[in-house]
PDB file of N, CA and C in Angstrom:
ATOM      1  N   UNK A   1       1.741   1.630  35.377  1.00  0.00           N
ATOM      2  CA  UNK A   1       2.159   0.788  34.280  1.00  0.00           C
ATOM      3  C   UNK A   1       2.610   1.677  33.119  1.00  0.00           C
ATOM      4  N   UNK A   2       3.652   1.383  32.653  1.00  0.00           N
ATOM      5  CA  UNK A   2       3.953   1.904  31.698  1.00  0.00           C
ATOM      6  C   UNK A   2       3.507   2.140  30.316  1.00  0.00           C
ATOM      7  N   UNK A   3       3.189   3.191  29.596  1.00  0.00           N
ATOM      8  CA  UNK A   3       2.500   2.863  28.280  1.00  0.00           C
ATOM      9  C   UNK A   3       3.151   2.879  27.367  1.00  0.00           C
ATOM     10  N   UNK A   4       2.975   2.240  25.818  1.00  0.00           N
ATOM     11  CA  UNK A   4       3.340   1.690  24.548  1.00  0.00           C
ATOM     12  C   UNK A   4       3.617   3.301  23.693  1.00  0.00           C
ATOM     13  N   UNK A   5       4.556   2.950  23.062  1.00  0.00           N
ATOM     14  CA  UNK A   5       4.679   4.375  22.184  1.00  0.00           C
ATOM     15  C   UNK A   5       5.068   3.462  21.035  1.00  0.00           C
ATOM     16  N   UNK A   6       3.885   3.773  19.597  1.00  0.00           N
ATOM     17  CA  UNK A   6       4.008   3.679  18.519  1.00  0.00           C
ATOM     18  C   UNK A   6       5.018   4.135  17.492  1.00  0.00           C
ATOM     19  N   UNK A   7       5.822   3.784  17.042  1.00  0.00           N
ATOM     20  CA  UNK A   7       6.235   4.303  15.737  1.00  0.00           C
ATOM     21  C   UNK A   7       6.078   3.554  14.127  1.00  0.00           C
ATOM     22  N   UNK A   8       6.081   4.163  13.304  1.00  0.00           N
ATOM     23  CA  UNK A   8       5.877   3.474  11.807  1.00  0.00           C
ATOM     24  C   UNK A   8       7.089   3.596  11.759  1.00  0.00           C
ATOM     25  N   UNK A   9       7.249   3.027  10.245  1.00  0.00           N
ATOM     26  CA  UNK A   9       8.186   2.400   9.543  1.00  0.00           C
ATOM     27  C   UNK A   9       8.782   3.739   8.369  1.00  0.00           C
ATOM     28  N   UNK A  10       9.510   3.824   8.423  1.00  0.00           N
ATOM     29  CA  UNK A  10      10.080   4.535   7.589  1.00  0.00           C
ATOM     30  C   UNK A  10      10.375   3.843   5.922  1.00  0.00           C
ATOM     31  N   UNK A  11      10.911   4.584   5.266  1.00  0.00           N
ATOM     32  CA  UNK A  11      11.412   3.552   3.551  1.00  0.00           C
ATOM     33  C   UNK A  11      12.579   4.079   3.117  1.00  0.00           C
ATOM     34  N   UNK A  12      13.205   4.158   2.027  1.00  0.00           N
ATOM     35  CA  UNK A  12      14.100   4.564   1.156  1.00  0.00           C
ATOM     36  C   UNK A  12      12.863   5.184   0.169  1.00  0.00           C
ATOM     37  N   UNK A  13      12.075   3.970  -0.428  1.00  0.00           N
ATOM     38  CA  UNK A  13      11.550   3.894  -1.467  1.00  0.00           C
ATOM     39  C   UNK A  13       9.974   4.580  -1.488  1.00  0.00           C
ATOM     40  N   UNK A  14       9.415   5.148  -2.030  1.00  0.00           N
ATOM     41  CA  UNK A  14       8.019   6.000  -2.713  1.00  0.00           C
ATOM     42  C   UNK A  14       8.161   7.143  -3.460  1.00  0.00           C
ATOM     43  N   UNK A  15       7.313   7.804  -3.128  1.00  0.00           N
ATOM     44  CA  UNK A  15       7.178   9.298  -3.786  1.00  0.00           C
ATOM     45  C   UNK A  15       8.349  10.286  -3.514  1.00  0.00           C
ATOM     46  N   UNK A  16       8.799  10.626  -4.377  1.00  0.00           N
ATOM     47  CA  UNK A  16       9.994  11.557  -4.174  1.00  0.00           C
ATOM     48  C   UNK A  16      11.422  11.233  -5.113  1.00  0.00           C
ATOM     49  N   UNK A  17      12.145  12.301  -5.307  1.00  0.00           N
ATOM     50  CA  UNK A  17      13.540  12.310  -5.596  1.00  0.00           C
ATOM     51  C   UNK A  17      14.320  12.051  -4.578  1.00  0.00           C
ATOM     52  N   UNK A  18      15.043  11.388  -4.737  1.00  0.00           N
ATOM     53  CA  UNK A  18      16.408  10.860  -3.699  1.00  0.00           C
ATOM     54  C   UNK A  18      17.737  12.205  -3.992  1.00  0.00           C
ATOM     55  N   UNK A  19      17.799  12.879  -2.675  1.00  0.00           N
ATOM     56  CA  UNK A  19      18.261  14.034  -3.022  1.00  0.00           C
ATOM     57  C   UNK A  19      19.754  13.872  -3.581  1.00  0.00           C
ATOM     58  N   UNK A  20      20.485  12.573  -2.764  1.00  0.00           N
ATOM     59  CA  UNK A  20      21.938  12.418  -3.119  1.00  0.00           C
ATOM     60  C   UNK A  20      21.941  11.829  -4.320  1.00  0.00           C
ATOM     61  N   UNK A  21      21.132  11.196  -5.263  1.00  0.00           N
ATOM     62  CA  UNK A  21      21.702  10.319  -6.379  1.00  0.00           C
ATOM     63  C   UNK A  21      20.504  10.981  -7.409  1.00  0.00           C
ATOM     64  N   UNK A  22      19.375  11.617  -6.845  1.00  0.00           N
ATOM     65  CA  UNK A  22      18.843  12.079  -8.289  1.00  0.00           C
ATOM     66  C   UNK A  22      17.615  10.880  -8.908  1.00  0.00           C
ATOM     67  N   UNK A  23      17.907   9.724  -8.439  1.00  0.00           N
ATOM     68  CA  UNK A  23      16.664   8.619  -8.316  1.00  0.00           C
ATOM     69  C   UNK A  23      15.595   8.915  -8.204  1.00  0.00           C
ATOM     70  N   UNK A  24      14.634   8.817  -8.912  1.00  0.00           N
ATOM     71  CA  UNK A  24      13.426   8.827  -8.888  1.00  0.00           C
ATOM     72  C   UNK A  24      12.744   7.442  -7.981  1.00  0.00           C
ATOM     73  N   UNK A  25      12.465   8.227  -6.403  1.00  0.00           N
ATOM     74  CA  UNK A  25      12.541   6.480  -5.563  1.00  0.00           C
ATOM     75  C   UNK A  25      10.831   5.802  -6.084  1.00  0.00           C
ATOM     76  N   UNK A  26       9.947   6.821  -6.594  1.00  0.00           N
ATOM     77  CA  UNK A  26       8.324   5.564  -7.049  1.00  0.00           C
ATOM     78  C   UNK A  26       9.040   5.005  -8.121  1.00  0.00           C
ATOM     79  N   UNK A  27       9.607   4.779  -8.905  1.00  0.00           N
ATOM     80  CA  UNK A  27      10.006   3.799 -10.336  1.00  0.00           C
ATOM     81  C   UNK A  27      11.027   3.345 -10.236  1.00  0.00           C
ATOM     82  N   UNK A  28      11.552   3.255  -9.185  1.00  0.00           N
ATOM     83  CA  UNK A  28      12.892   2.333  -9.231  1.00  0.00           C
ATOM     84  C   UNK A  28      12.226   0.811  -8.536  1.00  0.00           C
ATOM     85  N   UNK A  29      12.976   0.092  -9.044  1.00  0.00           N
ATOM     86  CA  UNK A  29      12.822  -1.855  -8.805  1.00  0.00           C
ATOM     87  C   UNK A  29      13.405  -1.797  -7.664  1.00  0.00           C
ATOM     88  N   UNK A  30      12.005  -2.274  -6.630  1.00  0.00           N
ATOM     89  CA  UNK A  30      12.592  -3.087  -4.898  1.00  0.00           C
ATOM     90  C   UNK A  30      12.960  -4.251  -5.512  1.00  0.00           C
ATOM     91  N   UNK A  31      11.766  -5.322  -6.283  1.00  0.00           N
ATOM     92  CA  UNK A  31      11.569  -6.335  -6.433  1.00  0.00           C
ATOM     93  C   UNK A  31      11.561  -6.869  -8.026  1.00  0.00           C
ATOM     94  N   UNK A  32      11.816  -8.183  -8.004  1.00  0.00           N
ATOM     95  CA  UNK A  32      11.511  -8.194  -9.573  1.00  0.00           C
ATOM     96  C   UNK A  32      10.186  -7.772 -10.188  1.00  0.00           C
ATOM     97  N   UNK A  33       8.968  -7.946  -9.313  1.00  0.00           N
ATOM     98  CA  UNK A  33       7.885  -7.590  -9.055  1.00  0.00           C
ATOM     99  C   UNK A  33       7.006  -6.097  -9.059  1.00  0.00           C
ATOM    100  N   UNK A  34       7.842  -5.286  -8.210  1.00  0.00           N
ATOM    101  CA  UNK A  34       7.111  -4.638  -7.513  1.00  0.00           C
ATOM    102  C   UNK A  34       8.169  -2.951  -7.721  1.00  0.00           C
ATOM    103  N   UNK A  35       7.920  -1.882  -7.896  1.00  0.00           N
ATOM    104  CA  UNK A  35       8.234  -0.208  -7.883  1.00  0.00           C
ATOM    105  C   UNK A  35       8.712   0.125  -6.716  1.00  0.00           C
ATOM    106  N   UNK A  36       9.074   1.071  -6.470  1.00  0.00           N
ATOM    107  CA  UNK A  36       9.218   1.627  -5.433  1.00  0.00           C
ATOM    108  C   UNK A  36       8.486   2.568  -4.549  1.00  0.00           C
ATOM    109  N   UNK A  37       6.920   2.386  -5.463  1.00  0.00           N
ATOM    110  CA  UNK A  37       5.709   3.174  -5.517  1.00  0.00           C
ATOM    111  C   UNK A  37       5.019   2.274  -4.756  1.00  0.00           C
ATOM    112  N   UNK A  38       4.835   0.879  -5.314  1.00  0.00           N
ATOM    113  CA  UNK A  38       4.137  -0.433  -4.857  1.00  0.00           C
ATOM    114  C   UNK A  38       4.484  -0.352  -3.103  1.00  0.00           C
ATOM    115  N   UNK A  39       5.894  -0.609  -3.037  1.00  0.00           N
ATOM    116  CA  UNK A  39       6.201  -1.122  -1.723  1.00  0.00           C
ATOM    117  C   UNK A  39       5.912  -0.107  -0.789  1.00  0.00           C
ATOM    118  N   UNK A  40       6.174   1.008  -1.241  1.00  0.00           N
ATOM    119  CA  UNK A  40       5.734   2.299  -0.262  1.00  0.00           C
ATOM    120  C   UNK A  40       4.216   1.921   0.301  1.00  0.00           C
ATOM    121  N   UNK A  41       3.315   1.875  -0.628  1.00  0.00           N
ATOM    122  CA  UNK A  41       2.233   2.094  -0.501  1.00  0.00           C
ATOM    123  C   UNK A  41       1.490   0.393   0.220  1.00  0.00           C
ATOM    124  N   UNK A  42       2.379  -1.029   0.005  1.00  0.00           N
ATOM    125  CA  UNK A  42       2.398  -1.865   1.229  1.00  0.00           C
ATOM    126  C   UNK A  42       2.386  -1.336   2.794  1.00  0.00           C
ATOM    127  N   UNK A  43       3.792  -1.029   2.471  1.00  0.00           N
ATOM    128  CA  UNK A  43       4.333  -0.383   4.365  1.00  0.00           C
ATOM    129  C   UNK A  43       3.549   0.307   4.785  1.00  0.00           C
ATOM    130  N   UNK A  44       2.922   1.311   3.906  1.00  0.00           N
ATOM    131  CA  UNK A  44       1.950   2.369   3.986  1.00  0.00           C
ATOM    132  C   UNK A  44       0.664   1.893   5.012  1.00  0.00           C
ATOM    133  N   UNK A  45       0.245   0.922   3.852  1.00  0.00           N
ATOM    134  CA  UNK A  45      -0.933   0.181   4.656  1.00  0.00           C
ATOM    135  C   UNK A  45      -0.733  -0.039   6.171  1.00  0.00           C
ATOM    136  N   UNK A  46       0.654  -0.999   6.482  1.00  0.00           N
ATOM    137  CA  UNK A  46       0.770  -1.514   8.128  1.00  0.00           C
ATOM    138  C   UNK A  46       1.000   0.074   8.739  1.00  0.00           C
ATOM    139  N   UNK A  47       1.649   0.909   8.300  1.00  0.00           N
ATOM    140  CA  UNK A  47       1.790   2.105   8.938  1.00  0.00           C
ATOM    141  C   UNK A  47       0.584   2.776   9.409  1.00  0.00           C
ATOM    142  N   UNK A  48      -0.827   2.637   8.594  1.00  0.00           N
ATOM    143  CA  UNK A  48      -1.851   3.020   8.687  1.00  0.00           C
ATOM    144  C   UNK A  48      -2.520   2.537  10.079  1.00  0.00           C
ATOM    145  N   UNK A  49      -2.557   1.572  10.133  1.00  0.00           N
ATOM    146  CA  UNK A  49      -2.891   0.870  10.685  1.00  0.00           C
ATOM    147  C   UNK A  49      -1.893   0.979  12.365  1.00  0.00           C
ATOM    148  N   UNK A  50      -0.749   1.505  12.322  1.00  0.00           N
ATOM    149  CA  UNK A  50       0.135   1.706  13.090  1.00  0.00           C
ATOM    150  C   UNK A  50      -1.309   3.173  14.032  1.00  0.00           C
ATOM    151  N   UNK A  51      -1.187   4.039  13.239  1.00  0.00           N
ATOM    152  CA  UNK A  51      -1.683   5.295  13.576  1.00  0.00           C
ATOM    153  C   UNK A  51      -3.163   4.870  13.587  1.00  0.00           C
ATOM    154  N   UNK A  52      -3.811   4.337  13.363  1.00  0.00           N
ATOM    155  CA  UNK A  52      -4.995   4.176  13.818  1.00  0.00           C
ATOM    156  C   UNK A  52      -5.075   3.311  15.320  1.00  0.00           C
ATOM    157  N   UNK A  53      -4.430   2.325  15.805  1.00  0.00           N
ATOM    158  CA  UNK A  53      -4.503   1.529  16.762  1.00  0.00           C
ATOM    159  C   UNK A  53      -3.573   3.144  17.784  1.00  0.00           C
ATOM    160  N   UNK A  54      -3.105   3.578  17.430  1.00  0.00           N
ATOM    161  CA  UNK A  54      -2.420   4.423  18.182  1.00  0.00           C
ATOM    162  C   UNK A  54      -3.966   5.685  18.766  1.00  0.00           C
ATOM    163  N   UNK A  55      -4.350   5.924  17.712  1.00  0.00           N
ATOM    164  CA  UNK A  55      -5.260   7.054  18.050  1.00  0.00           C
ATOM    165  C   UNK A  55      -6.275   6.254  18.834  1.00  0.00           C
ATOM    166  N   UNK A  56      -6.805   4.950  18.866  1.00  0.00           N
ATOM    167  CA  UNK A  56      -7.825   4.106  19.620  1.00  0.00           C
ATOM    168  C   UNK A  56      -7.800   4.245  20.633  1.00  0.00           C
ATOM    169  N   UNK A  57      -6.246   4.397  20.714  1.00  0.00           N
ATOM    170  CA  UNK A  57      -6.012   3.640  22.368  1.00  0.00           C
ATOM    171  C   UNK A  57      -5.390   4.873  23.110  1.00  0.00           C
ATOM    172  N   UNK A  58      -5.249   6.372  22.779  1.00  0.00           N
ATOM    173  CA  UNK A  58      -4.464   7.234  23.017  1.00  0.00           C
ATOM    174  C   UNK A  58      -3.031   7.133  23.334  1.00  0.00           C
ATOM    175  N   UNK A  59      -2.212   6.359  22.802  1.00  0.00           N
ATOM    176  CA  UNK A  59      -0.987   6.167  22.880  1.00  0.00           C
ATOM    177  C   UNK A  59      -0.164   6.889  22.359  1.00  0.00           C
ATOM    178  N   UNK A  60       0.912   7.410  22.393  1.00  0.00           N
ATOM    179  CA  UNK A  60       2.079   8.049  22.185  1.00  0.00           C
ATOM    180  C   UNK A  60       2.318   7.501  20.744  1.00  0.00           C
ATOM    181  N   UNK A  61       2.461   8.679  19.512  1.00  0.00           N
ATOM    182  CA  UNK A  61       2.617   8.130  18.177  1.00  0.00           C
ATOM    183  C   UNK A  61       4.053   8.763  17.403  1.00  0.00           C
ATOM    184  N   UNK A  62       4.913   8.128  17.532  1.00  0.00           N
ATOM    185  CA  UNK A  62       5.618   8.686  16.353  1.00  0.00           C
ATOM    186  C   UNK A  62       5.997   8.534  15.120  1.00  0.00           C
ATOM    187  N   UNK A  63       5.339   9.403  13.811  1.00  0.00           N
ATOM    188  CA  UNK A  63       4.966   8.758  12.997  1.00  0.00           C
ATOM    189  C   UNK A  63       6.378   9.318  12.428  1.00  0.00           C
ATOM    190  N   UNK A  64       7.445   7.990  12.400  1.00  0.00           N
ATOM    191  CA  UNK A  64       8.897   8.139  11.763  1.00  0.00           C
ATOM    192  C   UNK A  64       8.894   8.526  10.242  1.00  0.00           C
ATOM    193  N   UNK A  65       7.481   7.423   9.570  1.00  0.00           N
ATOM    194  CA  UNK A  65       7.765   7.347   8.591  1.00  0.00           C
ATOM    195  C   UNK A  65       7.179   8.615   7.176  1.00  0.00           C
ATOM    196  N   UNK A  66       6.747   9.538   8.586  1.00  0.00           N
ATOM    197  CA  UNK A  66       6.465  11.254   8.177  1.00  0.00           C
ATOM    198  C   UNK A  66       7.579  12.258   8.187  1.00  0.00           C
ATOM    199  N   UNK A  67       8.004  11.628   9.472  1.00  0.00           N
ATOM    200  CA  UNK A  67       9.429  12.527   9.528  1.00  0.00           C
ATOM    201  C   UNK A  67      10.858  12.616   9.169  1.00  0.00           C
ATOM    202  N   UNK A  68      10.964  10.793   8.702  1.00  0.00           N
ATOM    203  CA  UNK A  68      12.128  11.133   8.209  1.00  0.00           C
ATOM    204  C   UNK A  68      12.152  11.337   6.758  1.00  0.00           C
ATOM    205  N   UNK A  69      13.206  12.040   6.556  1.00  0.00           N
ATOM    206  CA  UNK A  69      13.164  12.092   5.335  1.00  0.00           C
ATOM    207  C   UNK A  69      13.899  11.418   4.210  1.00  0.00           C
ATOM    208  N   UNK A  70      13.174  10.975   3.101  1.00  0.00           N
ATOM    209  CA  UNK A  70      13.603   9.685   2.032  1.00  0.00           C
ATOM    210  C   UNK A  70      14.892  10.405   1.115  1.00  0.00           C
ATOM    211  N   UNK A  71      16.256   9.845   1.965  1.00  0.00           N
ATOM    212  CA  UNK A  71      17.230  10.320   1.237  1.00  0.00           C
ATOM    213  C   UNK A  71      18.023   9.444   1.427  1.00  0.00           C
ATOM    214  N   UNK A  72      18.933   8.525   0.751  1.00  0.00           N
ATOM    215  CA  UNK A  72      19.724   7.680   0.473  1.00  0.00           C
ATOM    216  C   UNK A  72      21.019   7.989   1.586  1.00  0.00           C
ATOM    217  N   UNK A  73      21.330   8.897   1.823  1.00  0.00           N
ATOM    218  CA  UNK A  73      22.568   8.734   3.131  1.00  0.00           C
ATOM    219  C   UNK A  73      21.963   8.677   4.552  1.00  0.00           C
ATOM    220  N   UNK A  74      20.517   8.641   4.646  1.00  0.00           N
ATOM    221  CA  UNK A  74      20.242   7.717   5.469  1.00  0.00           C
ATOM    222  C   UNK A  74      19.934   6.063   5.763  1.00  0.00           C
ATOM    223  N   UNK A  75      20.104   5.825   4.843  1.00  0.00           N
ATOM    224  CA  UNK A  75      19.702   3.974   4.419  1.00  0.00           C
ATOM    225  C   UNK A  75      20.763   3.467   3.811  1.00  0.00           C
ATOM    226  N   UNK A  76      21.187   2.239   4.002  1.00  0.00           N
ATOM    227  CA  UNK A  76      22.302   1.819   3.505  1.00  0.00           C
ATOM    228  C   UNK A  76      21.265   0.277   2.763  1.00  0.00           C
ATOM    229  N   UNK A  77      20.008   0.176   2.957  1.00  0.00           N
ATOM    230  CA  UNK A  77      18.781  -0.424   1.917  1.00  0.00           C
ATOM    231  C   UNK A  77      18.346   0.117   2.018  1.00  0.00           C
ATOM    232  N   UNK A  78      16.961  -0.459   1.857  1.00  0.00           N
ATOM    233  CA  UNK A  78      15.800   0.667   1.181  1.00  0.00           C
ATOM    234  C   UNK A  78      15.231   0.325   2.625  1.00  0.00           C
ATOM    235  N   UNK A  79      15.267  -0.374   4.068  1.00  0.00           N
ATOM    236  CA  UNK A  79      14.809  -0.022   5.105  1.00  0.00           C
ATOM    237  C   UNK A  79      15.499  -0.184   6.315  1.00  0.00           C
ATOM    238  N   UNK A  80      16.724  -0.086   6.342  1.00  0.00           N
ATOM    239  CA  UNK A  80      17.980  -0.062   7.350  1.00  0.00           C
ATOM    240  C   UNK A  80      18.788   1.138   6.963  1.00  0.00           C
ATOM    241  N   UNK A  81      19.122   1.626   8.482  1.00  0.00           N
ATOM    242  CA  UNK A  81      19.655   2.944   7.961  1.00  0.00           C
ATOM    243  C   UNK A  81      21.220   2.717   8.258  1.00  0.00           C
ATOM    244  N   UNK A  82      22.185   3.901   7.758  1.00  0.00           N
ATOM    245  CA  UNK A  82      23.502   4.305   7.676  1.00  0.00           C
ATOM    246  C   UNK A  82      23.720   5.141   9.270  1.00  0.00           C
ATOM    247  N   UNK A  83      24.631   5.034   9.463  1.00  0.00           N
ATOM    248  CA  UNK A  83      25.482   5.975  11.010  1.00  0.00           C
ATOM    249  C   UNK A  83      23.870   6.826  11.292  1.00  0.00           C
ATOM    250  N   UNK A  84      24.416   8.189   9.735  1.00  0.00           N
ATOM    251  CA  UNK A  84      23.767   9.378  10.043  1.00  0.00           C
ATOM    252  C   UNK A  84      22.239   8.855  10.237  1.00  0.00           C
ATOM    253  N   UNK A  85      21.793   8.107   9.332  1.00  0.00           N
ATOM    254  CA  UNK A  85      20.169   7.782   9.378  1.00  0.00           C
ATOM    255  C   UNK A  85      19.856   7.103  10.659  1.00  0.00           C
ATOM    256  N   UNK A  86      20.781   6.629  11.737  1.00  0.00           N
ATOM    257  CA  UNK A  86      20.691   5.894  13.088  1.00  0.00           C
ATOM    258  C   UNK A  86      20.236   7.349  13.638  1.00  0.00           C
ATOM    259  N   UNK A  87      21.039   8.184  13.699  1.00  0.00           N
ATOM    260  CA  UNK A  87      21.520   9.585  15.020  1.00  0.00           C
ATOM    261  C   UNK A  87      19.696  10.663  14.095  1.00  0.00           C
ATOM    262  N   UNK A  88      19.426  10.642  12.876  1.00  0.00           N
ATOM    263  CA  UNK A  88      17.998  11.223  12.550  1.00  0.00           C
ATOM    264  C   UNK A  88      17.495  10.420  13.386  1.00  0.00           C
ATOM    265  N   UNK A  89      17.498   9.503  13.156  1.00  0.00           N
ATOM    266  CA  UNK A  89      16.135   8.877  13.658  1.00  0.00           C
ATOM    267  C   UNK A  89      15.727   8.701  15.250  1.00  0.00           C
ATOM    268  N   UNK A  90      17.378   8.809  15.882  1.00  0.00           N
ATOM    269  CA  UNK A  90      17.303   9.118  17.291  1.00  0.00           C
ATOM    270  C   UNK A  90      16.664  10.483  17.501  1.00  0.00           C
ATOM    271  N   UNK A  91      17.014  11.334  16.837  1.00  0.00           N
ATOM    272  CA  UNK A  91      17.151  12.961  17.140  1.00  0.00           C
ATOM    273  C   UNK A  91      15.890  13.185  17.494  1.00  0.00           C
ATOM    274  N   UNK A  92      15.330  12.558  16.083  1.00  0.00           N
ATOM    275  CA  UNK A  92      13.707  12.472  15.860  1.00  0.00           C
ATOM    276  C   UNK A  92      12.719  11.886  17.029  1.00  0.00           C
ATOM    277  N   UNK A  93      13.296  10.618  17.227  1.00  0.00           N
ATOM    278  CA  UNK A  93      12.339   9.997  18.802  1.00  0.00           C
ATOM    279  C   UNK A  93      12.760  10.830  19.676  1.00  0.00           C
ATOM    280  N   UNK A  94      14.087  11.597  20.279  1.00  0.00           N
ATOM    281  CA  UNK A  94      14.236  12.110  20.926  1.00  0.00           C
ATOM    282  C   UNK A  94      13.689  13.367  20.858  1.00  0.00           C
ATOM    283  N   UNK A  95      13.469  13.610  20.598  1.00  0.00           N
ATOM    284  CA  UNK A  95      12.561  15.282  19.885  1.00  0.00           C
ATOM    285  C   UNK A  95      10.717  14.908  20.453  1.00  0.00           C
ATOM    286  N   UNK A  96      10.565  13.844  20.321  1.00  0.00           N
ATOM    287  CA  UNK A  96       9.225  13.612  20.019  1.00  0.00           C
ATOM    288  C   UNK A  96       8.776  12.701  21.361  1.00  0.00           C
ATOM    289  N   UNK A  97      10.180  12.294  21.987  1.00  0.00           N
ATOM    290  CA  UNK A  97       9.356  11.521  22.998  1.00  0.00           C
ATOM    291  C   UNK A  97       9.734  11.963  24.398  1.00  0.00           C
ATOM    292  N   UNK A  98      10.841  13.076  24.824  1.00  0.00           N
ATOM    293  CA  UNK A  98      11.608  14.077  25.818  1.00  0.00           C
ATOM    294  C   UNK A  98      10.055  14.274  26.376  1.00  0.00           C
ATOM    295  N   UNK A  99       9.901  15.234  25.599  1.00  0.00           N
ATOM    296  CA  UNK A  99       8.451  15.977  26.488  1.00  0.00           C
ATOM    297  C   UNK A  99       7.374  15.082  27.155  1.00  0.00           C
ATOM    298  N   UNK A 100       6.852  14.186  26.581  1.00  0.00           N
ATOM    299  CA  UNK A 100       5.913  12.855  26.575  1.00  0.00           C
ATOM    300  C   UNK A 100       6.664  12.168  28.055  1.00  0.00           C
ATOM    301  N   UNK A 101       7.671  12.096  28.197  1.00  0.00           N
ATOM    302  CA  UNK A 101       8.277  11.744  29.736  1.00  0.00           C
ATOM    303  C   UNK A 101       8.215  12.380  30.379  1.00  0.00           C
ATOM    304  N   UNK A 102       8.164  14.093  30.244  1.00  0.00           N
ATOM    305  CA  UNK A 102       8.205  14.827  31.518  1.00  0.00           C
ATOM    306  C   UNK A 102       6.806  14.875  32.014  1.00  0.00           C
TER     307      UNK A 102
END
């Protein structure tokens, strides 16, 4: 039987400078509501929770939302990506899940 391979969620938005525009992504407005600090640290939570059910069960984890990195010419929002942010994020599973098949 085949087994489950985890990945989290990646963002636009948390901690960090946005390298192409200079944005400060924790203080910029997702919501009328809510930072870009706030929402990180939402996703954060289910992501947590991603990697813990992963380590329970020894399943295959790739934690995307470690590896990719929060830069605006990968996202065309703050959680859908652009061309290039498609082919990272392949590169990335592909990087991470090649070996795990052999």
């Amino acid at each position: 039987m085949p087994a489950p391979v985890l990945i989290t969620q990646p963002t636009l938005y948390g901690p960090g400078v946005d390298p192409v525009t200079g944005v400060n992504l924790a203080t910029l407005r997702v919501q009328d509501h809510f930072s870009g600090l706030i929402m990180f640290k939402l996703i954060e939570l289910y992501n947590d929770v991603t990697r813990q059910v992963a380590q329970k069960y020894g399943v295959l984890l790739i934690d995307l939302a470690q590896e990719l990195p929060r830069n605006s010419a990968y996202y065309y929002d703050y959680l859908h990506y652009t061309e290039p942010g498609a082919a990272a994020v392949a590169s990335i599973i592909d990087r991470r899940l090649a070996p795990w098949l052999l």
